[in-house]
N, C-alpha and C. Protein backbone atom coordinates (compact mmCIF):
# COMPACT_ATOMS: atom_id res chain seq x y z
N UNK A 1 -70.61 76.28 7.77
CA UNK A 1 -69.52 75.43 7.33
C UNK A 1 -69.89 73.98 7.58
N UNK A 2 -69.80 73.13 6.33
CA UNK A 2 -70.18 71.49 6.85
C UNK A 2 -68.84 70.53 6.92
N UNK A 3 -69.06 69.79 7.85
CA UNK A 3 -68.10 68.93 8.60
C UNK A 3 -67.83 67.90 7.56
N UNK A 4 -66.39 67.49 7.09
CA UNK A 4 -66.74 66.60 6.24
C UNK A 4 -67.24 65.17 6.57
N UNK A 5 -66.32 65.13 7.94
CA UNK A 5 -66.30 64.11 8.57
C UNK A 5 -67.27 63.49 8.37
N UNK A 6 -68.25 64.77 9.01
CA UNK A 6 -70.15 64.34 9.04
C UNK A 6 -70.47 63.43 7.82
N UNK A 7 -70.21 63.99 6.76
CA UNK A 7 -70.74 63.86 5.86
C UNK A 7 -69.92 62.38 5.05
N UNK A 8 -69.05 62.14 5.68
CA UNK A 8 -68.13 60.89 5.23
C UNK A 8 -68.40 59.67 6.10
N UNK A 9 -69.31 60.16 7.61
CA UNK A 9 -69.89 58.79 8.25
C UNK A 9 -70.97 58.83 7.60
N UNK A 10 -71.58 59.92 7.07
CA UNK A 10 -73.21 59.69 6.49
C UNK A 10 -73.28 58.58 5.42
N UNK A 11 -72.12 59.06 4.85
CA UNK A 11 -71.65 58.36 3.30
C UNK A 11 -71.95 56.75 3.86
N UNK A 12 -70.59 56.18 4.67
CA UNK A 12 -70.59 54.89 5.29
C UNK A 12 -71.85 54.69 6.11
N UNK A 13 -72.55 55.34 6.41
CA UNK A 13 -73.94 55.07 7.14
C UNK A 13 -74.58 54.07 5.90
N UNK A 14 -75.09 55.22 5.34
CA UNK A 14 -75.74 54.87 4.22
C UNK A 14 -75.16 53.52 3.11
N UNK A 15 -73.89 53.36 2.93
CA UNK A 15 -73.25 52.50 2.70
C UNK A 15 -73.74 51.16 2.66
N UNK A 16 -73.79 50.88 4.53
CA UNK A 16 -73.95 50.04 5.01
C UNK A 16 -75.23 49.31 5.63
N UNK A 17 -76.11 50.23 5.06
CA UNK A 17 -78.01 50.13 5.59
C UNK A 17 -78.21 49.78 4.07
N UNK A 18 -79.52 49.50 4.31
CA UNK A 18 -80.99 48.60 3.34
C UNK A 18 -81.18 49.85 2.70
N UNK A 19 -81.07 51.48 3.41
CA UNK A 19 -81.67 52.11 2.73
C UNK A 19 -81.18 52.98 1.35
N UNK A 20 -81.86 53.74 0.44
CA UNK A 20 -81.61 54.07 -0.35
C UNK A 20 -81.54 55.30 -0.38
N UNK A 21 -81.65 55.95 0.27
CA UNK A 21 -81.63 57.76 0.58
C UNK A 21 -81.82 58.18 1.40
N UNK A 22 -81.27 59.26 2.20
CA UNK A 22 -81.52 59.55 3.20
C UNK A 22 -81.71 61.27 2.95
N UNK A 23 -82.37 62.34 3.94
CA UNK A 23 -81.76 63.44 3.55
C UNK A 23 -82.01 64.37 5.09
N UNK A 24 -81.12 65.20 5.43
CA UNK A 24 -81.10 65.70 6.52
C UNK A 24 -81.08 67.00 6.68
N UNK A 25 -81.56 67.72 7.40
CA UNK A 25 -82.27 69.15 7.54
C UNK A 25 -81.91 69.55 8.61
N UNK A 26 -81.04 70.96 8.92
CA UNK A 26 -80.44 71.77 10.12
C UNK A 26 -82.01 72.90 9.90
N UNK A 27 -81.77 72.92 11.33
CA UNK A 27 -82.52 74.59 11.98
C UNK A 27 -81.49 75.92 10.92
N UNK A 28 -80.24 75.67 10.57
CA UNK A 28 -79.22 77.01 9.94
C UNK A 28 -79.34 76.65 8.97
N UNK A 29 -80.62 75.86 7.88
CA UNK A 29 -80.57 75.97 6.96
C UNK A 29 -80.13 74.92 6.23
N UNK A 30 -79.01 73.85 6.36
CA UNK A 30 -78.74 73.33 5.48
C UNK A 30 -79.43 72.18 5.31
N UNK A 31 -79.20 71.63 4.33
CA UNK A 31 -79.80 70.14 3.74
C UNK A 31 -79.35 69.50 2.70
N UNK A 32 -79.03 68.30 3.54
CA UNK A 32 -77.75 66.98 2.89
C UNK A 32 -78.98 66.32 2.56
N UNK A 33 -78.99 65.71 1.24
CA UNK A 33 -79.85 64.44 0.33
C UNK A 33 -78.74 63.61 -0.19
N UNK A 34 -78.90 62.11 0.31
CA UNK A 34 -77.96 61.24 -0.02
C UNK A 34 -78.71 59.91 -0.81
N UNK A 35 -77.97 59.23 -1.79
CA UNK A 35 -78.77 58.44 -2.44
C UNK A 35 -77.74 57.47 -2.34
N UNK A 36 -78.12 56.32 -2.87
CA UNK A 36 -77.51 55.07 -3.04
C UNK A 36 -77.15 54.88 -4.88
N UNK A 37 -78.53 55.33 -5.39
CA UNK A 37 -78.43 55.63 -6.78
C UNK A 37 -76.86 55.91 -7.69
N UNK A 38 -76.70 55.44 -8.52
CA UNK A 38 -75.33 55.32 -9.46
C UNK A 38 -75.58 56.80 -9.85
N UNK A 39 -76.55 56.91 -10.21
CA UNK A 39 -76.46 58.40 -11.10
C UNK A 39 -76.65 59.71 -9.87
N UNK A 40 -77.03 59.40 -8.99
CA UNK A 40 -76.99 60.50 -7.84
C UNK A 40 -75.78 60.43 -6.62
N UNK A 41 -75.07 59.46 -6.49
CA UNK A 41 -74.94 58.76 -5.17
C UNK A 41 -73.75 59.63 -4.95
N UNK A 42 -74.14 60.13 -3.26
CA UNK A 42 -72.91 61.38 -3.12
C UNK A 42 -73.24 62.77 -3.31
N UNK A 43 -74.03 62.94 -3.88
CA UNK A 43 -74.37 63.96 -4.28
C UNK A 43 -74.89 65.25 -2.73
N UNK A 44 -74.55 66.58 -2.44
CA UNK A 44 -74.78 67.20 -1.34
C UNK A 44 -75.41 68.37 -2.14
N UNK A 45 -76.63 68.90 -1.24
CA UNK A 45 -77.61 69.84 -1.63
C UNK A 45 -77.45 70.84 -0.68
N UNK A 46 -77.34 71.69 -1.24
CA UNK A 46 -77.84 73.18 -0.16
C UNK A 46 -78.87 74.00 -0.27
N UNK A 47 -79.93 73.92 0.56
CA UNK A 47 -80.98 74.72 0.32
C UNK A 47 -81.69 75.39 1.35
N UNK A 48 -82.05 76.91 1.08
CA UNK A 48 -83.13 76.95 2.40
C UNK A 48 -84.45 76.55 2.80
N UNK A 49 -84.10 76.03 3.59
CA UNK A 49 -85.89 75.65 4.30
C UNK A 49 -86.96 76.44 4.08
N UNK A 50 -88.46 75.59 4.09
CA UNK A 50 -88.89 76.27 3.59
C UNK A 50 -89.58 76.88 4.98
N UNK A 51 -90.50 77.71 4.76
CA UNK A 51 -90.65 79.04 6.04
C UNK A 51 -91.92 77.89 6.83
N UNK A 52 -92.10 77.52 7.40
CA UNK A 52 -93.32 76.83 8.52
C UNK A 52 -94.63 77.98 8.30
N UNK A 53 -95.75 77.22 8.37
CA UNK A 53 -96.98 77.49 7.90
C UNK A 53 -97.31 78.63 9.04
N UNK A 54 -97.83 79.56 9.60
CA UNK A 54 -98.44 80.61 10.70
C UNK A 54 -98.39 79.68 12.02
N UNK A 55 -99.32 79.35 11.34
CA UNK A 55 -100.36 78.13 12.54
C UNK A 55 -99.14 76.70 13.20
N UNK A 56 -98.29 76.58 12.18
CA UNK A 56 -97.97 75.43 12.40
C UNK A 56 -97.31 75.78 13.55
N UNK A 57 -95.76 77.26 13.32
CA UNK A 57 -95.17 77.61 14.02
C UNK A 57 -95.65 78.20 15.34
N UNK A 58 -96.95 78.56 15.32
CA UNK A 58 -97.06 79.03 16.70
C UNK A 58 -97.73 77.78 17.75
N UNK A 59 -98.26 76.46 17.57
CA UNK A 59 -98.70 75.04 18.10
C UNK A 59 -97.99 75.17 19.01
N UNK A 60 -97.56 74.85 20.10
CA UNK A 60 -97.14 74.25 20.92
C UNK A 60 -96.97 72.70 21.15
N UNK A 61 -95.55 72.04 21.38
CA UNK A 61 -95.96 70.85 21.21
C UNK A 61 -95.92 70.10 22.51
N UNK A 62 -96.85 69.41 22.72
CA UNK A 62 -96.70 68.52 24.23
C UNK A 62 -96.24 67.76 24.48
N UNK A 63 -95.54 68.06 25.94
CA UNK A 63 -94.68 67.07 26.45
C UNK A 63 -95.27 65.60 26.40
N UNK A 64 -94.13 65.09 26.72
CA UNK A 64 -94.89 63.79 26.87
C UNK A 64 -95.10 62.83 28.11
N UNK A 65 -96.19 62.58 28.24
CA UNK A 65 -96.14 61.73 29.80
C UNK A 65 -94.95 60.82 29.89
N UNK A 66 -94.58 61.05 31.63
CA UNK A 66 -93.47 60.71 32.09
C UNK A 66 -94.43 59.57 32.61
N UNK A 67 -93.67 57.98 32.32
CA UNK A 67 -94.17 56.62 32.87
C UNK A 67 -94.22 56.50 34.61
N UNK A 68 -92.87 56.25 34.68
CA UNK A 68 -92.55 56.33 35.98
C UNK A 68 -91.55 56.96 36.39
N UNK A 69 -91.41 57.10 38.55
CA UNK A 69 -90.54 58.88 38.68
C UNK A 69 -89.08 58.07 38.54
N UNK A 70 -88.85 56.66 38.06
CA UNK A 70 -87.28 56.47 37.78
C UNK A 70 -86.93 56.47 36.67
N UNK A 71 -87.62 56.78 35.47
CA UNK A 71 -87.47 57.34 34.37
C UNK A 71 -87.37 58.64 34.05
N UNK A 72 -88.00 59.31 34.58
CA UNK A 72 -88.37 61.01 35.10
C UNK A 72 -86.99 61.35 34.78
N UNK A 73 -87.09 63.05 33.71
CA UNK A 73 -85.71 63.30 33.69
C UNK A 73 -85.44 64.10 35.04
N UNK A 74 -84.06 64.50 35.07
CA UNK A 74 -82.92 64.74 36.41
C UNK A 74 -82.89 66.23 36.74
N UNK A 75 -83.03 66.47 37.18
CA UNK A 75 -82.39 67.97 37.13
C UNK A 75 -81.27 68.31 38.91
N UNK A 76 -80.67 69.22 38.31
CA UNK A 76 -79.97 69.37 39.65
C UNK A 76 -80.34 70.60 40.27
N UNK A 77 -79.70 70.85 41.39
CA UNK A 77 -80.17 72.20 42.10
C UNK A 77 -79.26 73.55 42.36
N UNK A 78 -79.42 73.72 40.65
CA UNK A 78 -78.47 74.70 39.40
C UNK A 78 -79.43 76.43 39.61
N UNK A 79 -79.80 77.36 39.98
CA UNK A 79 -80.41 78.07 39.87
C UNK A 79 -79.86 78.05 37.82
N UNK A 80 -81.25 79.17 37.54
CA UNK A 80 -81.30 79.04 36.04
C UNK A 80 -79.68 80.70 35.58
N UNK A 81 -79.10 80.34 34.41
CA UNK A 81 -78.42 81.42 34.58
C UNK A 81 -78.31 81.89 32.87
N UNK A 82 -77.89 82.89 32.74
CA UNK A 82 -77.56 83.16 31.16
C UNK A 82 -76.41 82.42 30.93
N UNK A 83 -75.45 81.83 31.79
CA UNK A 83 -74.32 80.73 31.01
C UNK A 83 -74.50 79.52 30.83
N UNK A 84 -75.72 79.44 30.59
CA UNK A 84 -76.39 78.15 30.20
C UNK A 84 -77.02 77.77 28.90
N UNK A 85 -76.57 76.64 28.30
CA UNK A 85 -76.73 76.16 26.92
C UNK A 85 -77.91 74.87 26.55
N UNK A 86 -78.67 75.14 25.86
CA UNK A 86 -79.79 73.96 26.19
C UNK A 86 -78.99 73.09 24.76
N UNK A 87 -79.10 71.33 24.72
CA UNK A 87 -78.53 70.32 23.75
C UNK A 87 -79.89 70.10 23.57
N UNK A 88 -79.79 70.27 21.85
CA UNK A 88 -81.37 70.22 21.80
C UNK A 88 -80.84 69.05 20.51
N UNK A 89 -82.35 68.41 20.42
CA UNK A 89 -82.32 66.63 19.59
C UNK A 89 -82.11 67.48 18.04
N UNK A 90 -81.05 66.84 17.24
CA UNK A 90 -80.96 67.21 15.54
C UNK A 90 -81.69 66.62 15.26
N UNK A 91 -82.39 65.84 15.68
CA UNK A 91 -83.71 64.82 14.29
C UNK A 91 -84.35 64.34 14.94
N UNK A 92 -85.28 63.19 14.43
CA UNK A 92 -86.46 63.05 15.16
C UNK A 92 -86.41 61.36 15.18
N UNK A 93 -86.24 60.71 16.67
CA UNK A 93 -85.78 59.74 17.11
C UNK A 93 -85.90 58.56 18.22
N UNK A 94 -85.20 57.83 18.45
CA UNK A 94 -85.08 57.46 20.29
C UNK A 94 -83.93 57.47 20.61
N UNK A 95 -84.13 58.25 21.69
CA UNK A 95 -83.43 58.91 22.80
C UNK A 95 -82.81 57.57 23.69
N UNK A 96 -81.22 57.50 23.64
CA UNK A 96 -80.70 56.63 24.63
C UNK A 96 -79.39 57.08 25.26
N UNK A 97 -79.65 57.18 27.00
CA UNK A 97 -78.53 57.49 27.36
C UNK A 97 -77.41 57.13 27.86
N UNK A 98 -77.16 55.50 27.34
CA UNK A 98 -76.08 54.60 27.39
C UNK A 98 -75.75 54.51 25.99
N UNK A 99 -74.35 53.75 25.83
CA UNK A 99 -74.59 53.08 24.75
C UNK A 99 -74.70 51.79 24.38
N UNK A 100 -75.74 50.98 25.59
CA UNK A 100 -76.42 49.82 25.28
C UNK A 100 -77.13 49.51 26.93
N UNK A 101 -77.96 48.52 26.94
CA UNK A 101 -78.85 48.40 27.79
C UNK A 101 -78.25 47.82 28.69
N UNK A 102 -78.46 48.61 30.29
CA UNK A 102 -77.38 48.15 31.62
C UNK A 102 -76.09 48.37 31.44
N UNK A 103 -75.54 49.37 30.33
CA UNK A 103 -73.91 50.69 30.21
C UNK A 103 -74.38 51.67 31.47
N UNK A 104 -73.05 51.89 31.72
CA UNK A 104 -73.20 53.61 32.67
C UNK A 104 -73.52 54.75 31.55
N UNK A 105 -74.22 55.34 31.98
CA UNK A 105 -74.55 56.60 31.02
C UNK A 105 -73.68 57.24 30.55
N UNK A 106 -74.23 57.82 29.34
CA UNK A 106 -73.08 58.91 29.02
C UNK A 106 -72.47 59.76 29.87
N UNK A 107 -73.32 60.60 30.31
CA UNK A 107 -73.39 61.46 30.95
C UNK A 107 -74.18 61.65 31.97
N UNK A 108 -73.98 62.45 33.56
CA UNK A 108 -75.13 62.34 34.77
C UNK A 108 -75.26 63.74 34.89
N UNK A 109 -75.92 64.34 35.58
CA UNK A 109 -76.53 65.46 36.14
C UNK A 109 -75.00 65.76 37.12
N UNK A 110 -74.61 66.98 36.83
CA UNK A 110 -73.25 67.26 37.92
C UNK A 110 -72.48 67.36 36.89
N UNK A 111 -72.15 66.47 36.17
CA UNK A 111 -70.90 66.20 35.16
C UNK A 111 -70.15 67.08 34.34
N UNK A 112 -69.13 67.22 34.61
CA UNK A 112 -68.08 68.02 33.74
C UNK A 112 -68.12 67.32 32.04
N UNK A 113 -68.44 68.29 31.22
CA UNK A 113 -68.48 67.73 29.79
C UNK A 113 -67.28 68.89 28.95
N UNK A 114 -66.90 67.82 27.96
CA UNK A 114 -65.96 68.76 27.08
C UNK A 114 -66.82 68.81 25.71
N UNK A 115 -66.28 70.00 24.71
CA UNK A 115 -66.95 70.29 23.66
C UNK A 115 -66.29 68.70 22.73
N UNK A 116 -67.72 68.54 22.40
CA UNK A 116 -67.12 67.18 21.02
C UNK A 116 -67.20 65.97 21.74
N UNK A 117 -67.66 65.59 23.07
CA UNK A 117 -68.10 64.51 24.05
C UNK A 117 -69.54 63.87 23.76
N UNK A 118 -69.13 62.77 24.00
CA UNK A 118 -70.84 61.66 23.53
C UNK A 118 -71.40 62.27 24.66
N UNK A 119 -72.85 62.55 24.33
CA UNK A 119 -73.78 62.94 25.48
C UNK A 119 -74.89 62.01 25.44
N UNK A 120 -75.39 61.26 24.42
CA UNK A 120 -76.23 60.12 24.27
C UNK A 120 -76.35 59.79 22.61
N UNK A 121 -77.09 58.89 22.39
CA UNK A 121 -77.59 58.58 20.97
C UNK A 121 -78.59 58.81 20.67
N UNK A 122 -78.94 59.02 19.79
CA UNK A 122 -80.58 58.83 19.04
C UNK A 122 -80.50 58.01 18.01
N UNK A 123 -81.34 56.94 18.21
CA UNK A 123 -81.91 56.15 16.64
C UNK A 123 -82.87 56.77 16.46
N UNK A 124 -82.36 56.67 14.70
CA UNK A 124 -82.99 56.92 13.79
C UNK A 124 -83.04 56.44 12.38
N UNK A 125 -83.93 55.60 11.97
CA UNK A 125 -84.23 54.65 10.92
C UNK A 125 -83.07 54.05 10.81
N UNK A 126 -82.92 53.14 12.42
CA UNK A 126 -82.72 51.70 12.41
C UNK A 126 -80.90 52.21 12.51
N UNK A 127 -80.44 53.69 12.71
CA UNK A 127 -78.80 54.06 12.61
C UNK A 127 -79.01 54.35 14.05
N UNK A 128 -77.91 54.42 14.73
CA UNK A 128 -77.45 54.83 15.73
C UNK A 128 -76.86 56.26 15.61
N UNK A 129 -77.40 57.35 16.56
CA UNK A 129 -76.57 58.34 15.96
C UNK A 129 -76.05 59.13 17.33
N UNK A 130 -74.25 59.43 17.23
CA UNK A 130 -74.23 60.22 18.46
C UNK A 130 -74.54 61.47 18.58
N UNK A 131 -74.58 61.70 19.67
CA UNK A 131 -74.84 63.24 19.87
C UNK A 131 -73.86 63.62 20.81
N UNK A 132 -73.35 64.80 20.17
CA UNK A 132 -71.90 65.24 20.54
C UNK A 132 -72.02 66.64 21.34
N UNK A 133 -71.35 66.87 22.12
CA UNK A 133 -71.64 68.43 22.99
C UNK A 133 -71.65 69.68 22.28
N UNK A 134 -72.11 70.65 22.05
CA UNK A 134 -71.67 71.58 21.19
C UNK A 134 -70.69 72.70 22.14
N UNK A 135 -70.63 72.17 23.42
CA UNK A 135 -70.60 73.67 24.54
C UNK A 135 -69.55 72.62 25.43
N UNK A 136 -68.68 73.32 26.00
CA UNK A 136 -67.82 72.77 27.84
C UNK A 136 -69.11 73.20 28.67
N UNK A 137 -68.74 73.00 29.58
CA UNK A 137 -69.37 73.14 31.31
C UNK A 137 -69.87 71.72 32.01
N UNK A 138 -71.04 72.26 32.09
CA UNK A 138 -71.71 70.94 33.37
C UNK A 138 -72.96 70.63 32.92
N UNK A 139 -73.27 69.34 33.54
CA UNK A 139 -74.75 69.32 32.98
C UNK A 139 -75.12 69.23 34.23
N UNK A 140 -76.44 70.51 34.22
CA UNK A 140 -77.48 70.56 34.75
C UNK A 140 -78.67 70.07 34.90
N UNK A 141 -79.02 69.75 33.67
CA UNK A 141 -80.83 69.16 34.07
C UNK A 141 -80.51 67.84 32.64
N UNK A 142 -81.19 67.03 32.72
CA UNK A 142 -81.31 65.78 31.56
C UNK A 142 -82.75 65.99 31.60
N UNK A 143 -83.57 66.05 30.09
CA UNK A 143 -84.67 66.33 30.20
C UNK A 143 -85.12 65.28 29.38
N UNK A 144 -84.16 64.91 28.75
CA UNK A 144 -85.11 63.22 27.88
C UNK A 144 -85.14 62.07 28.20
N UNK A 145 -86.28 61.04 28.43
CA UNK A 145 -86.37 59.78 29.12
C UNK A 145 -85.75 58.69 28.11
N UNK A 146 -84.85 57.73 28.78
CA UNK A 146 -84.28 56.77 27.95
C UNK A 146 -85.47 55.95 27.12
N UNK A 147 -84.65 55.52 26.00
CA UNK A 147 -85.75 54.67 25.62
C UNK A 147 -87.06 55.14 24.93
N UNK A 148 -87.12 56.18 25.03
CA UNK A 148 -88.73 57.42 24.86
C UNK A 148 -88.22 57.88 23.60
N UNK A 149 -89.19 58.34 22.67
CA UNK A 149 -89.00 59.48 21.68
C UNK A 149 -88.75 61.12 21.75
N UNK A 150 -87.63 61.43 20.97
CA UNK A 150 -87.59 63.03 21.03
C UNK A 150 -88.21 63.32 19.37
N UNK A 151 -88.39 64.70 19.37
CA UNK A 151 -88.93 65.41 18.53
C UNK A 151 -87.51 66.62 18.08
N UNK A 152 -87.40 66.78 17.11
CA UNK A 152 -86.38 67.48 16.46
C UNK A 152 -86.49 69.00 17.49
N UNK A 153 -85.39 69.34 17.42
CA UNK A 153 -85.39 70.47 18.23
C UNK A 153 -85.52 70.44 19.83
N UNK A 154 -86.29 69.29 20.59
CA UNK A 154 -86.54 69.06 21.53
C UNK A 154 -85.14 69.00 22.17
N UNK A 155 -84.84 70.04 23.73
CA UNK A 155 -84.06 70.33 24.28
C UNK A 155 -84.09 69.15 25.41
N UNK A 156 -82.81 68.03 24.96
CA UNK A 156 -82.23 66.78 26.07
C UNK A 156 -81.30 66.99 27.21
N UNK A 157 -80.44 68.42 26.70
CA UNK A 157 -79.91 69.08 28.32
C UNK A 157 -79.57 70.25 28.64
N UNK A 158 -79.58 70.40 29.16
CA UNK A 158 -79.32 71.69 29.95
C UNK A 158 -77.83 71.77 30.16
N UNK A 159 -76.73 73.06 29.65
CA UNK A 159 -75.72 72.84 30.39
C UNK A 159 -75.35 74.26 30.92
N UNK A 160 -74.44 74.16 31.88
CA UNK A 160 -74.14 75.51 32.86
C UNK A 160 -72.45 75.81 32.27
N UNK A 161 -72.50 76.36 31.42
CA UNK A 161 -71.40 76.79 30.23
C UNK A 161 -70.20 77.19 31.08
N UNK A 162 -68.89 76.75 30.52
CA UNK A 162 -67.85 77.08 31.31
C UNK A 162 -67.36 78.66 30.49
N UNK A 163 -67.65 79.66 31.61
CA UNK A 163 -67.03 81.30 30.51
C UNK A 163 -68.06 81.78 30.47
């Protein structure tokens, strides 16, 4: 099911940027292509992805060196459990966990979160984008460094699910 909402800030995203198209790709398949174009503009696509190459899908991808240990992501001292939900990055970006430089964070290690709560941003081509909880509980571990790049899919937290 797609959000319209989503798709009505995408609209005003796009609106309001230099750029001329954008198009966006879920892990469940879907994919929004947005144009600026008179003869396209608005327009929403549904399609399945296409299947990842053998080789590609089995790579492993590497972490990335941590600068220094006050950048280092957080973790708390959560034993690991099955009521736990990993927030993994929708696109491919930078990772920020204020919403501006010297803000209190979104969110800390300990923290009670509700479903539909800012948990950080990612830019991406020059937009700001939030990232919203999908799950209640707590956060357990923060695994992405401010300021640093994530990779689509790349898991930014850990949470200890309420239920």
């Amino acid at each position: 099911m797609i959000d319209l909402r989503y798709v009505k800030k995408l609209l005003e995203m796009l609106d309001e940027s230099t750029v001329d198209s954008m198009e966006i790709s879920t892990d469940k398949g879907l994919r929004i292509r947005l144009n600026k174009t008179p003869a396209s503009r608005g327009v929403v696509q549904y399609a399945a992805p296409p299947a990842p190459p053998a080789a590609l899908a089995a790579a492993p991808v590497p972490a990335a060196p941590v600068a220094a240990a006050s950048t280092a992501p957080v973790a708390a001292s959560v034993p690991a459990a099955s009521n736990q939900a990993d927030v993994k990055s929708p696109m491919v970006g930078t990772y920020y966990g204020a919403p501006e430089p010297g803000a209190k964070p979104y969110v800390t290690v300990g923290q009670q979160i509700k479903k539909g709560q800012v948990l950080c941003i990612i830019e991406a081509m020059k937009i700001m984008n939030e990232i919203e909880s999908e799950v209640a509980g707590t956060i357990v571990e923060m695994t992405a460094v401010d300021a640093h790049p994530v990779e689509y899919g790349q898991v930014l937290f850990r949470v200890a699910t309420d239920g």
